[in-house]
C-alpha atoms as a PDB file:
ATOM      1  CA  UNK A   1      21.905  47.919  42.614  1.00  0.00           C
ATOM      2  CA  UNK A   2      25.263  48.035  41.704  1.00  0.00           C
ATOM      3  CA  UNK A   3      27.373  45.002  39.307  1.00  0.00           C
ATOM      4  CA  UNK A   4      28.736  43.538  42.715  1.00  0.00           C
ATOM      5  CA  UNK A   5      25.032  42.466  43.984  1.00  0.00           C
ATOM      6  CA  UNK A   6      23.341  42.170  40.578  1.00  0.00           C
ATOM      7  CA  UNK A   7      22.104  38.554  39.711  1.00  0.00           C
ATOM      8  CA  UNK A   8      23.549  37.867  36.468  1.00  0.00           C
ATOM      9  CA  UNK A   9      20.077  37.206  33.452  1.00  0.00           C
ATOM     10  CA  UNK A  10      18.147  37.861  36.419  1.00  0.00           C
ATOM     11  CA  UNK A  11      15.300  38.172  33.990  1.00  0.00           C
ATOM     12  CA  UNK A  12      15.968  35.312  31.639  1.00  0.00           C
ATOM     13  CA  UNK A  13      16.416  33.191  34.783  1.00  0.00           C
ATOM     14  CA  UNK A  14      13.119  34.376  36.109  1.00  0.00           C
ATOM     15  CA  UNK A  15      11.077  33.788  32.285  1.00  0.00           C
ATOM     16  CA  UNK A  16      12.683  30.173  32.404  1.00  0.00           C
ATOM     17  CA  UNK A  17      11.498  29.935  36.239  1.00  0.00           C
ATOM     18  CA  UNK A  18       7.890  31.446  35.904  1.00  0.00           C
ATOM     19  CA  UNK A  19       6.989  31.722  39.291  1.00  0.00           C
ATOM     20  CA  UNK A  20       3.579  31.264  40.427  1.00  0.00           C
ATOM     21  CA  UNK A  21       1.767  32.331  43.917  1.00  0.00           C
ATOM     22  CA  UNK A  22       2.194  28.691  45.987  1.00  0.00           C
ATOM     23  CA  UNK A  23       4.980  27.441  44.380  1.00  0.00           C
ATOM     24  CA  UNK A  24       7.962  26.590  46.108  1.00  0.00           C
ATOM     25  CA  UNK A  25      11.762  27.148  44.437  1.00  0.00           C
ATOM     26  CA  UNK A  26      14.682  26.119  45.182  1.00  0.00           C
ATOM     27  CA  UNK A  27      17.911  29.221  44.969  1.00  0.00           C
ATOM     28  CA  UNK A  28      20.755  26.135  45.197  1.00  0.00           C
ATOM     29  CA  UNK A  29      23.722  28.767  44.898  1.00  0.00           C
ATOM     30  CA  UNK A  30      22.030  31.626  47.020  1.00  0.00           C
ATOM     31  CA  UNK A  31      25.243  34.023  47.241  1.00  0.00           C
ATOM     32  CA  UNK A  32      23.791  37.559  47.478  1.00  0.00           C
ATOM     33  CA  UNK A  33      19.893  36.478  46.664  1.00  0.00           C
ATOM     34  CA  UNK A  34      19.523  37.852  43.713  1.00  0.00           C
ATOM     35  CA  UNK A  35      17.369  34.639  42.441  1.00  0.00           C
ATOM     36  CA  UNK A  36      15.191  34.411  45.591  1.00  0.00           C
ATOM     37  CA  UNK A  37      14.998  38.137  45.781  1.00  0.00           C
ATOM     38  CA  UNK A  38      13.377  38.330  41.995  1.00  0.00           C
ATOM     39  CA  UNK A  39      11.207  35.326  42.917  1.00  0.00           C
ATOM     40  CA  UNK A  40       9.810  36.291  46.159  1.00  0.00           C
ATOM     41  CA  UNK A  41       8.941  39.507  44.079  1.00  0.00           C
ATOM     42  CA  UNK A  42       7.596  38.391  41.358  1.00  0.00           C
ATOM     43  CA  UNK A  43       4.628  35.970  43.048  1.00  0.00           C
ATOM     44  CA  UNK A  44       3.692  34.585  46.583  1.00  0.00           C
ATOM     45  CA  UNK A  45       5.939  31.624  46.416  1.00  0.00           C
ATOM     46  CA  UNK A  46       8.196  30.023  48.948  1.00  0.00           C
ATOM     47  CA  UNK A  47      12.143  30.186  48.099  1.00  0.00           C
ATOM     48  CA  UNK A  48      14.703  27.789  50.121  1.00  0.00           C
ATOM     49  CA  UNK A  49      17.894  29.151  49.839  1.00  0.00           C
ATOM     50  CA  UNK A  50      21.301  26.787  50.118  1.00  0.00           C
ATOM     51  CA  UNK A  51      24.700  28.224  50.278  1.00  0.00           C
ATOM     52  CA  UNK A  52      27.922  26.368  51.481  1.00  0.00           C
ATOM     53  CA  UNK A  53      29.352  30.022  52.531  1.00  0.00           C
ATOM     54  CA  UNK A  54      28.274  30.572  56.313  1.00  0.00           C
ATOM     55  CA  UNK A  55      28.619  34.608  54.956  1.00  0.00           C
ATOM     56  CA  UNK A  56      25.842  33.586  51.870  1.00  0.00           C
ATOM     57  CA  UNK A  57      23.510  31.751  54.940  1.00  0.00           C
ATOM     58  CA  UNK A  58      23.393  34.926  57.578  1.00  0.00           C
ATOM     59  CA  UNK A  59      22.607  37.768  54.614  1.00  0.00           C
ATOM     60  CA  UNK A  60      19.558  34.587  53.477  1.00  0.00           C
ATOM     61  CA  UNK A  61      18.710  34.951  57.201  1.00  0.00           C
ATOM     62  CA  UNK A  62      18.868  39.003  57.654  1.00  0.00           C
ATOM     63  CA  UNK A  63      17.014  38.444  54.306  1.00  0.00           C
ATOM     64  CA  UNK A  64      13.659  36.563  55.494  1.00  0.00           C
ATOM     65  CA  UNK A  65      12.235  38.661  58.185  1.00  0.00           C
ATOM     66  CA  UNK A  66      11.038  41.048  54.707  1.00  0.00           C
ATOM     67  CA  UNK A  67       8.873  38.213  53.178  1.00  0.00           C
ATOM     68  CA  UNK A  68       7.094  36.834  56.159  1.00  0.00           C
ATOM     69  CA  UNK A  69       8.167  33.127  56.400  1.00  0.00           C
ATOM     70  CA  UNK A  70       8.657  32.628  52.488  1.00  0.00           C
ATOM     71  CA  UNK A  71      12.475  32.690  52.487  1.00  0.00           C
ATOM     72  CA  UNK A  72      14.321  29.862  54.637  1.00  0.00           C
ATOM     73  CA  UNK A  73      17.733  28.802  53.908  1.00  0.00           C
ATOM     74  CA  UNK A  74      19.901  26.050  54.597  1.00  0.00           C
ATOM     75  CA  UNK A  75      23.782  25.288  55.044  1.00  0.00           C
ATOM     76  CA  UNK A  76      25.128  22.439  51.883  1.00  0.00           C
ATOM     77  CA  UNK A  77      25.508  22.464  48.460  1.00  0.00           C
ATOM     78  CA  UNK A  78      23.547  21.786  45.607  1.00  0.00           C
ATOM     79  CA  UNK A  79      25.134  18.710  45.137  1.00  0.00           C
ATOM     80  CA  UNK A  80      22.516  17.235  48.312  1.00  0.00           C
ATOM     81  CA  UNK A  81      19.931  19.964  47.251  1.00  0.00           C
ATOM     82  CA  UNK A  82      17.418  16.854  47.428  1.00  0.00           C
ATOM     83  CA  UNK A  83      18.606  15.658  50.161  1.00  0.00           C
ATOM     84  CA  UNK A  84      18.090  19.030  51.964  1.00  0.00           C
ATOM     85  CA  UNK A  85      14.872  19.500  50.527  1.00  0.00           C
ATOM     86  CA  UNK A  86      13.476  16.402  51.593  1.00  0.00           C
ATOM     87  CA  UNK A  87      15.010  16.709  55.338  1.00  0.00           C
ATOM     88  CA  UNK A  88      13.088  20.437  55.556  1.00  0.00           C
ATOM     89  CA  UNK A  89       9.973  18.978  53.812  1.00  0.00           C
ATOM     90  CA  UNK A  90       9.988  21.390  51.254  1.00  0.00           C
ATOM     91  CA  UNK A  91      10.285  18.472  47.994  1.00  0.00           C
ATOM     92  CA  UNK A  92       9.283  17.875  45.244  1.00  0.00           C
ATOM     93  CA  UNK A  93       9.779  21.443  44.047  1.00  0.00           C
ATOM     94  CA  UNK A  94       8.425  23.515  41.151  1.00  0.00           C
ATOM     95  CA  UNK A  95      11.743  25.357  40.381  1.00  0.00           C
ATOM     96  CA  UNK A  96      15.196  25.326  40.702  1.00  0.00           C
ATOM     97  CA  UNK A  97      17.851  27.905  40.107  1.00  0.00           C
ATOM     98  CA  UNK A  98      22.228  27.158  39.850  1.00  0.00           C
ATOM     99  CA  UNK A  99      24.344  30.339  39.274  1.00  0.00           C
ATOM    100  CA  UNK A 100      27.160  28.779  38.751  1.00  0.00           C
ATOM    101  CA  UNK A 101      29.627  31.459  39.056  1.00  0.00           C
ATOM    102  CA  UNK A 102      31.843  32.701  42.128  1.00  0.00           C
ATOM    103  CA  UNK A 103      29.836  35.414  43.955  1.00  0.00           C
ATOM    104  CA  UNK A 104      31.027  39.512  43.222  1.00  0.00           C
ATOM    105  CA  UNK A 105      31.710  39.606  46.939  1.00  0.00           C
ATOM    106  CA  UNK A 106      33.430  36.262  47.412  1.00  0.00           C
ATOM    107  CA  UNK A 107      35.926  37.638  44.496  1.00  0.00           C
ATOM    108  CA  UNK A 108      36.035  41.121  46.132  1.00  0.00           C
ATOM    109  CA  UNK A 109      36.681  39.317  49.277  1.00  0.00           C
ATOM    110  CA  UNK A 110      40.510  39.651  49.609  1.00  0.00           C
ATOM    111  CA  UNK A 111      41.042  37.555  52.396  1.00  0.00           C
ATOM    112  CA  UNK A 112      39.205  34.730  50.449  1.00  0.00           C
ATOM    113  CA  UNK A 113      42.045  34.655  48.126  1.00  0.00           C
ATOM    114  CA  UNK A 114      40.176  33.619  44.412  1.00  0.00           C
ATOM    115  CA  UNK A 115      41.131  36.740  42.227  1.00  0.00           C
ATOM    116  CA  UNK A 116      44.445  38.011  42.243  1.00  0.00           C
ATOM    117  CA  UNK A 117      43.353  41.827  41.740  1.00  0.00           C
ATOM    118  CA  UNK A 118      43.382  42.072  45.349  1.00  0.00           C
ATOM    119  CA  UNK A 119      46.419  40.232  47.608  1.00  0.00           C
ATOM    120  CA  UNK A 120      45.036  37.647  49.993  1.00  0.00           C
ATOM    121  CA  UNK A 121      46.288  34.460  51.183  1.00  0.00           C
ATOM    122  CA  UNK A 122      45.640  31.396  48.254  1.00  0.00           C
ATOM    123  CA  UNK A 123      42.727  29.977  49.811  1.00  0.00           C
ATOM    124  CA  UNK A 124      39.718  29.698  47.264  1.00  0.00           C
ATOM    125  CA  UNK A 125      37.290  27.330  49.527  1.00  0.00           C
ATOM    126  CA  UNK A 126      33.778  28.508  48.642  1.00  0.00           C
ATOM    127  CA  UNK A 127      32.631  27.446  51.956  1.00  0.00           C
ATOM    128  CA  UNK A 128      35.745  29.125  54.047  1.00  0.00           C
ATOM    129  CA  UNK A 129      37.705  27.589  56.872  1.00  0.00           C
ATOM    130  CA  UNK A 130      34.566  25.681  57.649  1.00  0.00           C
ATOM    131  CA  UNK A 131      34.848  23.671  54.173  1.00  0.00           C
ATOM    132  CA  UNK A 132      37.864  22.015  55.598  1.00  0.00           C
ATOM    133  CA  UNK A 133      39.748  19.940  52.650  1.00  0.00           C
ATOM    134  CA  UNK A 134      42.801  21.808  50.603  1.00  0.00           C
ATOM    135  CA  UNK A 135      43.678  25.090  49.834  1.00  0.00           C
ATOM    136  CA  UNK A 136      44.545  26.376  47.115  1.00  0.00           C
ATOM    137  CA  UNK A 137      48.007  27.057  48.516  1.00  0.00           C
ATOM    138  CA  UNK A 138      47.831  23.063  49.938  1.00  0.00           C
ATOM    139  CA  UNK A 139      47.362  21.972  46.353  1.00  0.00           C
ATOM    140  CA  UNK A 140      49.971  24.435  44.623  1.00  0.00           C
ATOM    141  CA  UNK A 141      52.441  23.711  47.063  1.00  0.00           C
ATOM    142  CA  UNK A 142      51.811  19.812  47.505  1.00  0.00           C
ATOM    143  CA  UNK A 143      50.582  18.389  44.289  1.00  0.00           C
ATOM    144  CA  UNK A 144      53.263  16.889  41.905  1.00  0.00           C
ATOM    145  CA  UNK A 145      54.261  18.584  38.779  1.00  0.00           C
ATOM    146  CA  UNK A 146      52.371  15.731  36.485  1.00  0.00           C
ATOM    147  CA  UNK A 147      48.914  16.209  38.746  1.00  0.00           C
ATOM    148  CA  UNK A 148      49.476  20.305  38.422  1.00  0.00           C
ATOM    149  CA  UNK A 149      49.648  19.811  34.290  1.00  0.00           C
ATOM    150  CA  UNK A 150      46.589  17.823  34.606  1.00  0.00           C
ATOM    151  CA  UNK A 151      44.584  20.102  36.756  1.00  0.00           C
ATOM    152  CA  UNK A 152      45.316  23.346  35.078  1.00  0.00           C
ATOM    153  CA  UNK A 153      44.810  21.577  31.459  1.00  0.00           C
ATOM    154  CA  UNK A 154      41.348  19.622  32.547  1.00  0.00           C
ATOM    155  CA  UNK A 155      40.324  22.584  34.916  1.00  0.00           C
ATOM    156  CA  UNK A 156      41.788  25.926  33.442  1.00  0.00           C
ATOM    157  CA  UNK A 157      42.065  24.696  30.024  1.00  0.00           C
ATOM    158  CA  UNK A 158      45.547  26.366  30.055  1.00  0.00           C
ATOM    159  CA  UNK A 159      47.432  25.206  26.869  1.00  0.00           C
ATOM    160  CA  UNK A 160      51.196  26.099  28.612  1.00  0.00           C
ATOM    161  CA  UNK A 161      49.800  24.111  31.331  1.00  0.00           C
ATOM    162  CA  UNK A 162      53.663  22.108  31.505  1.00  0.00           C
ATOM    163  CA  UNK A 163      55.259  25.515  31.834  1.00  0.00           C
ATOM    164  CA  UNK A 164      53.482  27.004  34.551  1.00  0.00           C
ATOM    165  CA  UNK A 165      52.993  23.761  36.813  1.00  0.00           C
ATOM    166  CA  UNK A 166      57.699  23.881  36.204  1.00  0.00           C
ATOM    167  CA  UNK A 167      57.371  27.252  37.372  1.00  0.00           C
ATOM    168  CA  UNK A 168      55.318  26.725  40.258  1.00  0.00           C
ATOM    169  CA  UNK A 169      57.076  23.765  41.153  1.00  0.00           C
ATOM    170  CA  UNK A 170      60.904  26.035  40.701  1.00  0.00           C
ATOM    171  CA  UNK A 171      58.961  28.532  42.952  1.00  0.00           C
ATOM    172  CA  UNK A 172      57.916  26.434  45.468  1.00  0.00           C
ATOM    173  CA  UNK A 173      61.390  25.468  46.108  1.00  0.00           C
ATOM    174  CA  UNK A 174      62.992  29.011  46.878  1.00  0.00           C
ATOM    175  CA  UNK A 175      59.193  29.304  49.328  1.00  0.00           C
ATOM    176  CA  UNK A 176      55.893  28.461  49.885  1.00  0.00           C
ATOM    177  CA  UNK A 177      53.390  29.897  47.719  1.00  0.00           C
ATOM    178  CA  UNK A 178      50.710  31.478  49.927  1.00  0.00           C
ATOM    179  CA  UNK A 179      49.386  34.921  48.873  1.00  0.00           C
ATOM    180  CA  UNK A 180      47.343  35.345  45.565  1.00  0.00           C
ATOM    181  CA  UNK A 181      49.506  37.944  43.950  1.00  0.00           C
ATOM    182  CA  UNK A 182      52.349  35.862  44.310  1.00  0.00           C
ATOM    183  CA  UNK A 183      50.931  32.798  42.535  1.00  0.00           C
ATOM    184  CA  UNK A 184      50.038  35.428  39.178  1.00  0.00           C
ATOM    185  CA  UNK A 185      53.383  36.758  39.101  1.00  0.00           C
ATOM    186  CA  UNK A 186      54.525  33.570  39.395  1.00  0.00           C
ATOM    187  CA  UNK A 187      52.358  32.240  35.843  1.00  0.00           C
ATOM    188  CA  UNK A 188      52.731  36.085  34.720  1.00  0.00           C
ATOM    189  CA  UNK A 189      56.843  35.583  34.211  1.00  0.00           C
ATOM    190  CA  UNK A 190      56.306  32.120  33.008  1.00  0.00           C
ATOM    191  CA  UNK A 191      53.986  32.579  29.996  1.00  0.00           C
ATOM    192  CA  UNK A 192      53.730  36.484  30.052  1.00  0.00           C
ATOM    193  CA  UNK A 193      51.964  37.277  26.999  1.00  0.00           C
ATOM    194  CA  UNK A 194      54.491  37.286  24.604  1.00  0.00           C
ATOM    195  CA  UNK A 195      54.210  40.317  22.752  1.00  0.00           C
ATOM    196  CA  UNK A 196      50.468  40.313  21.891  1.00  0.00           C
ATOM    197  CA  UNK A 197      47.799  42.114  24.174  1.00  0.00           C
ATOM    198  CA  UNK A 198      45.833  39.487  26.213  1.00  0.00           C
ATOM    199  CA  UNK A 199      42.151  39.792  26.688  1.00  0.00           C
ATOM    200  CA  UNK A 200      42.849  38.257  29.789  1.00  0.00           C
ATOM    201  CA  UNK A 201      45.482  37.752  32.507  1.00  0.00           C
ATOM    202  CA  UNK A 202      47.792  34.918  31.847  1.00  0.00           C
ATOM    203  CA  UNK A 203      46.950  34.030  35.658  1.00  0.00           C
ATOM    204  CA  UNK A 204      43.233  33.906  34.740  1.00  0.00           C
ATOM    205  CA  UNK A 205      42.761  30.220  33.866  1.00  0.00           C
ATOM    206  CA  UNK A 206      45.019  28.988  36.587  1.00  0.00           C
ATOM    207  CA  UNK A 207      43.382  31.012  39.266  1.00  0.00           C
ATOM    208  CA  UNK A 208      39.967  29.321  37.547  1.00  0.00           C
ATOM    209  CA  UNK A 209      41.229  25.616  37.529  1.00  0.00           C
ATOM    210  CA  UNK A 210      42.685  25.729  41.302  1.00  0.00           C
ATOM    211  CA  UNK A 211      39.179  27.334  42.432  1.00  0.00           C
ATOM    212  CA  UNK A 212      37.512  24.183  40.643  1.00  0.00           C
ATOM    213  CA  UNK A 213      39.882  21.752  42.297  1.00  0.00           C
ATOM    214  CA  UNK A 214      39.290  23.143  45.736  1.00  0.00           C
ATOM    215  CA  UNK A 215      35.715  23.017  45.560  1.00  0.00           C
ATOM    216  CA  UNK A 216      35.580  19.780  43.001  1.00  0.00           C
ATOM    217  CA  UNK A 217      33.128  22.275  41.435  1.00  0.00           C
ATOM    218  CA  UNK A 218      32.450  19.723  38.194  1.00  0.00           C
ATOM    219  CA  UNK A 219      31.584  17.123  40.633  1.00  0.00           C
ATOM    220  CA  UNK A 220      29.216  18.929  42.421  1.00  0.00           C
ATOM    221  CA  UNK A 221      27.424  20.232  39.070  1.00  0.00           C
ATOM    222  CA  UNK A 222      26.873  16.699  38.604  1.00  0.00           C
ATOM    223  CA  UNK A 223      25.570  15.531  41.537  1.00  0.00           C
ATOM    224  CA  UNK A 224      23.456  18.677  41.502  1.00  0.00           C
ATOM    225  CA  UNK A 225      21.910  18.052  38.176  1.00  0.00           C
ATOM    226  CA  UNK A 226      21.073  14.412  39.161  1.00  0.00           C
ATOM    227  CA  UNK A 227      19.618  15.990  42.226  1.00  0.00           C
ATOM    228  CA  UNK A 228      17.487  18.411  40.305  1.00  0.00           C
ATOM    229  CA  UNK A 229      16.152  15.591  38.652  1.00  0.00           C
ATOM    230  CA  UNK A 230      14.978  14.143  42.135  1.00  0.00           C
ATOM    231  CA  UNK A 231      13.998  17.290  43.521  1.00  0.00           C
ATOM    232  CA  UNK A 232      11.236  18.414  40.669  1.00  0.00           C
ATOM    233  CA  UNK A 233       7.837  18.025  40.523  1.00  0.00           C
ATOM    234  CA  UNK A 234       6.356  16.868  36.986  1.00  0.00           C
ATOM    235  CA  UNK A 235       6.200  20.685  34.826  1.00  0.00           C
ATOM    236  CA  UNK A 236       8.950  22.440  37.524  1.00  0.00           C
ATOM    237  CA  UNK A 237      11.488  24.331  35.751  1.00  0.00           C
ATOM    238  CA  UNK A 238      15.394  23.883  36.011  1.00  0.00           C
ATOM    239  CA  UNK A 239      17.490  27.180  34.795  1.00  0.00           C
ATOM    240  CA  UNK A 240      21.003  26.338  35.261  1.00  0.00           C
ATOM    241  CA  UNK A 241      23.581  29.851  34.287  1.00  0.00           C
ATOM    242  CA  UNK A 242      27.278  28.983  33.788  1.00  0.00           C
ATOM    243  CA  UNK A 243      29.994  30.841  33.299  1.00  0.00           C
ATOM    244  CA  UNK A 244      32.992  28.696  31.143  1.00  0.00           C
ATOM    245  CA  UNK A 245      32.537  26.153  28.932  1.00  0.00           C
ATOM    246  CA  UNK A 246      33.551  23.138  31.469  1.00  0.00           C
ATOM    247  CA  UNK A 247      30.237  23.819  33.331  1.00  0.00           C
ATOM    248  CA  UNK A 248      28.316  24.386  29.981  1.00  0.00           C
ATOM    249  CA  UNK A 249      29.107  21.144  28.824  1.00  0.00           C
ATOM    250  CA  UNK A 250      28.465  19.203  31.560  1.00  0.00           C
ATOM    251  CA  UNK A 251      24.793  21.157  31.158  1.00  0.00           C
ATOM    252  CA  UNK A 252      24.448  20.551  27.699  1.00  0.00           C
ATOM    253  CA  UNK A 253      25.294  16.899  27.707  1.00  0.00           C
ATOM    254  CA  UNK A 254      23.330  15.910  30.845  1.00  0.00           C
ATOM    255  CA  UNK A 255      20.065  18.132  29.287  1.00  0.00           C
ATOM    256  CA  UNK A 256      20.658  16.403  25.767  1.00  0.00           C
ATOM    257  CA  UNK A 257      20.656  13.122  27.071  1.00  0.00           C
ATOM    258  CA  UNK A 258      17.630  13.668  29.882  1.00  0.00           C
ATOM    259  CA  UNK A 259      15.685  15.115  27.184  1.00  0.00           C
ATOM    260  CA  UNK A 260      16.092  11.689  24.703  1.00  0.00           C
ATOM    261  CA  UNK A 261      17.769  14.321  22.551  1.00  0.00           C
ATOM    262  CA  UNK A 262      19.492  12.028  19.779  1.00  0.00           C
ATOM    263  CA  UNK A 263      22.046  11.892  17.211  1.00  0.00           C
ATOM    264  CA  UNK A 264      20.396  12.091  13.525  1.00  0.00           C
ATOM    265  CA  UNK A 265      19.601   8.722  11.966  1.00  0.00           C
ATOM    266  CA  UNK A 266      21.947   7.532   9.280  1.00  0.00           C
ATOM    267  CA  UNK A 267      20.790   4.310   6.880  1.00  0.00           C
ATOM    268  CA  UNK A 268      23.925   2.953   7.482  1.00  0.00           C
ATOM    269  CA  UNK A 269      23.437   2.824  11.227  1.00  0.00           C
ATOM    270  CA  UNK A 270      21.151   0.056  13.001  1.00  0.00           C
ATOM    271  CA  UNK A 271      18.410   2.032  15.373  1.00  0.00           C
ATOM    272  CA  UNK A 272      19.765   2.236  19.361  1.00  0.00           C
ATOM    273  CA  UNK A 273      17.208   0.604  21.333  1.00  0.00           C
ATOM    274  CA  UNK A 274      15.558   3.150  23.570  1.00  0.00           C
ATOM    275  CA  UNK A 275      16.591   4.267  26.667  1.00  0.00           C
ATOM    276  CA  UNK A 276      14.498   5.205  29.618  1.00  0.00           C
ATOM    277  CA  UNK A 277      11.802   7.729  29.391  1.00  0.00           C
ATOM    278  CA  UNK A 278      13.288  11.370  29.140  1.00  0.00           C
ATOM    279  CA  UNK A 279      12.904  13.201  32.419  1.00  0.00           C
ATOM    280  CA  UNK A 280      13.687  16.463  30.789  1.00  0.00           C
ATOM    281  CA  UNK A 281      12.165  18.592  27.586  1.00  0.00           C
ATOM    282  CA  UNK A 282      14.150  21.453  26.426  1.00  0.00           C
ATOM    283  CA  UNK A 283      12.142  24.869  25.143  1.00  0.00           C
ATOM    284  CA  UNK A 284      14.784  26.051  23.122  1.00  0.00           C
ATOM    285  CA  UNK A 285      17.612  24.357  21.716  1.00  0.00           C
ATOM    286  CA  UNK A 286      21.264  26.190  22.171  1.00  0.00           C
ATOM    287  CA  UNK A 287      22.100  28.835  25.159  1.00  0.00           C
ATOM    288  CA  UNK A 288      21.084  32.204  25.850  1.00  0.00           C
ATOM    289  CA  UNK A 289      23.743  35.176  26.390  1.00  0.00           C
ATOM    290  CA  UNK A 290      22.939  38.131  28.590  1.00  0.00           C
ATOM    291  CA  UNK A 291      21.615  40.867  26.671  1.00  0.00           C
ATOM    292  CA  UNK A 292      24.147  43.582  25.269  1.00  0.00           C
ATOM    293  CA  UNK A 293      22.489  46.222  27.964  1.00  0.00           C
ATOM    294  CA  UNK A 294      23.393  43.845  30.865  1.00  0.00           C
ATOM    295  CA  UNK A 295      27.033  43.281  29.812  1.00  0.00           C
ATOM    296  CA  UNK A 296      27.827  47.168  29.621  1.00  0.00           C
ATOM    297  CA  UNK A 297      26.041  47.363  32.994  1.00  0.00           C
ATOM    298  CA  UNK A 298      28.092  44.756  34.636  1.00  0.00           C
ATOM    299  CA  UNK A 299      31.252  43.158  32.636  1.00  0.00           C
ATOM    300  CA  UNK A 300      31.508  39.878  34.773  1.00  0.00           C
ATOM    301  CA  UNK A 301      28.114  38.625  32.964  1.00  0.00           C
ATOM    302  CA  UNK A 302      29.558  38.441  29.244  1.00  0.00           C
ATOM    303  CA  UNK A 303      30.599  34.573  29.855  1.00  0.00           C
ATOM    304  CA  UNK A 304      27.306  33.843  30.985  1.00  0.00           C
ATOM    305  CA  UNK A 305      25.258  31.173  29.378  1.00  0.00           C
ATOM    306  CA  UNK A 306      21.732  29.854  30.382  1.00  0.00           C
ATOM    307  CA  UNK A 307      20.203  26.645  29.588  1.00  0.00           C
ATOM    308  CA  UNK A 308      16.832  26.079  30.947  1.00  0.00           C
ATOM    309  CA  UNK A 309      14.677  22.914  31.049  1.00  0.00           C
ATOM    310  CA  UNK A 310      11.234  21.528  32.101  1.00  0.00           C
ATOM    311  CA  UNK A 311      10.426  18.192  33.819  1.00  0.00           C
ATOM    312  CA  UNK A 312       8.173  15.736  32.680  1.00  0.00           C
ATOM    313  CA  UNK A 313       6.320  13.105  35.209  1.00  0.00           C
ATOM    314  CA  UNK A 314       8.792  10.164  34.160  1.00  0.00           C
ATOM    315  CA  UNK A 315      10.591   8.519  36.682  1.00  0.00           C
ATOM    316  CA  UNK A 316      13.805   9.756  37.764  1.00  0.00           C
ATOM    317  CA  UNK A 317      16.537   7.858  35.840  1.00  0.00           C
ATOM    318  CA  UNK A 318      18.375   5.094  37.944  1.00  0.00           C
ATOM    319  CA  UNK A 319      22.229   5.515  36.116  1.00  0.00           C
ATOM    320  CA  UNK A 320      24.252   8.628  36.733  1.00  0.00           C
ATOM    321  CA  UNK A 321      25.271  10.936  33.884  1.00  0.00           C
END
């Protein structure tokens, strides 16, 4: 298998998951099937698949005929992956896997317009024209200046994030911005990268925070985490891999506080009472990384991190994170 269709800590993923013959997972960002492809192989369980890309759903579907009724999928996101779960009978569940990242062949995808190496038309919606909601283009050419600074700083974490919404905003006035290769020349002549060789593309982080703004991808990883919690059986596994530190975060902080995970006590600071009974109990404290042999094999899994999780048989908590 080549990088483009290789699951990224495929087998980290699958040593948090454990599969066992009659257990039933959940693959809540199905892309290519790497997940439900390892798990199907590695014991008689059942896998449901959920993808919001109509091009993820029909390669799940050309997919199942190989493992006689064990692989079904279904159109959402993770967000309702309880929801969908429930509706298909197939809850409460014994593991759950989130890749987090964009697939290889949605960013290969020209036409789907979320990497700049290839020219396509600045569309980034995970889910295609069926999605509905903005474009990327919609937001870049619509959104005021102020709302672009705050997008690319909280989404992109782009520190010129003032200069490049100005000269989006100076561009947008000349034309529409519409192709994806116009948009990183665009932040390329703006902040360049004055003098010093950049590991990455200036473009990079606003290509990243557009893509989250489309898709309201932080939003979903926290309804998706809450639905996790729903979705488990008492001992089923949750291995979550992310790919910036945005989505890590949220991870961390939702785990941390699921597990009952607390500060260190200080005798100068009165106990907090309790809260309710941790639904969550973390193996290892920390992420993994992929492995060095992985990242020479395929590049786009160095920013990878993996936090995994077990569920306990408390009830599922009734506040939000």
């Amino acid at each position: 298998m080549n990088a483009a269709h290789t699951p990224v800590m495929l087998q980290e993923v699958l040593e948090a998951l454990a599969p066992q013959d009659g257990e039933r997972f959940i693959d809540g960002t199905f892309g290519a099937g790497g997940y439900a492809r390892g798990l199907l192989e590695a014991a008689e369980c059942s896998v449901l698949g959920i993808d919001r890309d109509p091009a993820a759903i029909a390669r799940g579907e050309a997919m199942a005929g190989a493992y006689d009724g064990r692989l079904q999928m279904a159109r959402g996101t993770f967000g309702d992956l309880d929801g969908i779960a429930d509706a298909l009978g197939f809850a409460p569940v014994n593991g759950i896997a989130l890749d987090l990242g964009v697939s290889s062949m949605q960013l290969d995808e020209a036409a789907r317009g979320f990497s700049f190496r290839h020219d396509g038309p600045l569309d980034m919606r995970m889910g295609g024209e069926a999605q509905g909601g903005p474009t990327a283009a919609d937001i870049v050419n619509e959104t005021t200046v102020t709302d672009l600074v705050r997008i690319l700083k909280d989404y992109g974490e782009e520190r010129r994030a003032r200069t490049v919404a100005q000269a989006i905003d100076a561009a947008r006035e000349a034309a529409p911005i519409t192709r994806t290769r116009q948009l990183a020349e665009i932040v390329e002549r703006a902040i360049g990268s004055r003098g010093k060789p950049e590991r990455i593309h200036p473009a990079t982080r606003t290509f990243q925070a557009l893509r989250i703004a489309v898709n309201d991808e932080l939003g979903e990883l926290e309804c998706g985490l809450v639905a996790a919690e729903r979705a488990l059986a008492a001992d089923g596994r949750l291995a979550v891999v992310s790919f910036h530190s945005l989505e890590d975060r949220l991870v961390k902080q939702f785990l941390t506080q699921r597990s009952g995970a607390r500060p260190h006590p200080s005798r100068h600071v009165p106990d907090m009472p309790q809260g309710p009974a941790p639904t969550f109990e973390i193996g290892s404290r920390g992420a993994k990384s992929p492995r060095e042999d992985e990242t020479r094999q395929n590049p786009r899994a160095r920013s990878a991190r993996l936090r995994a999780a077990r569920r306990t048989a408390a009830p599922v908590w009734e506040v939000r994170p």
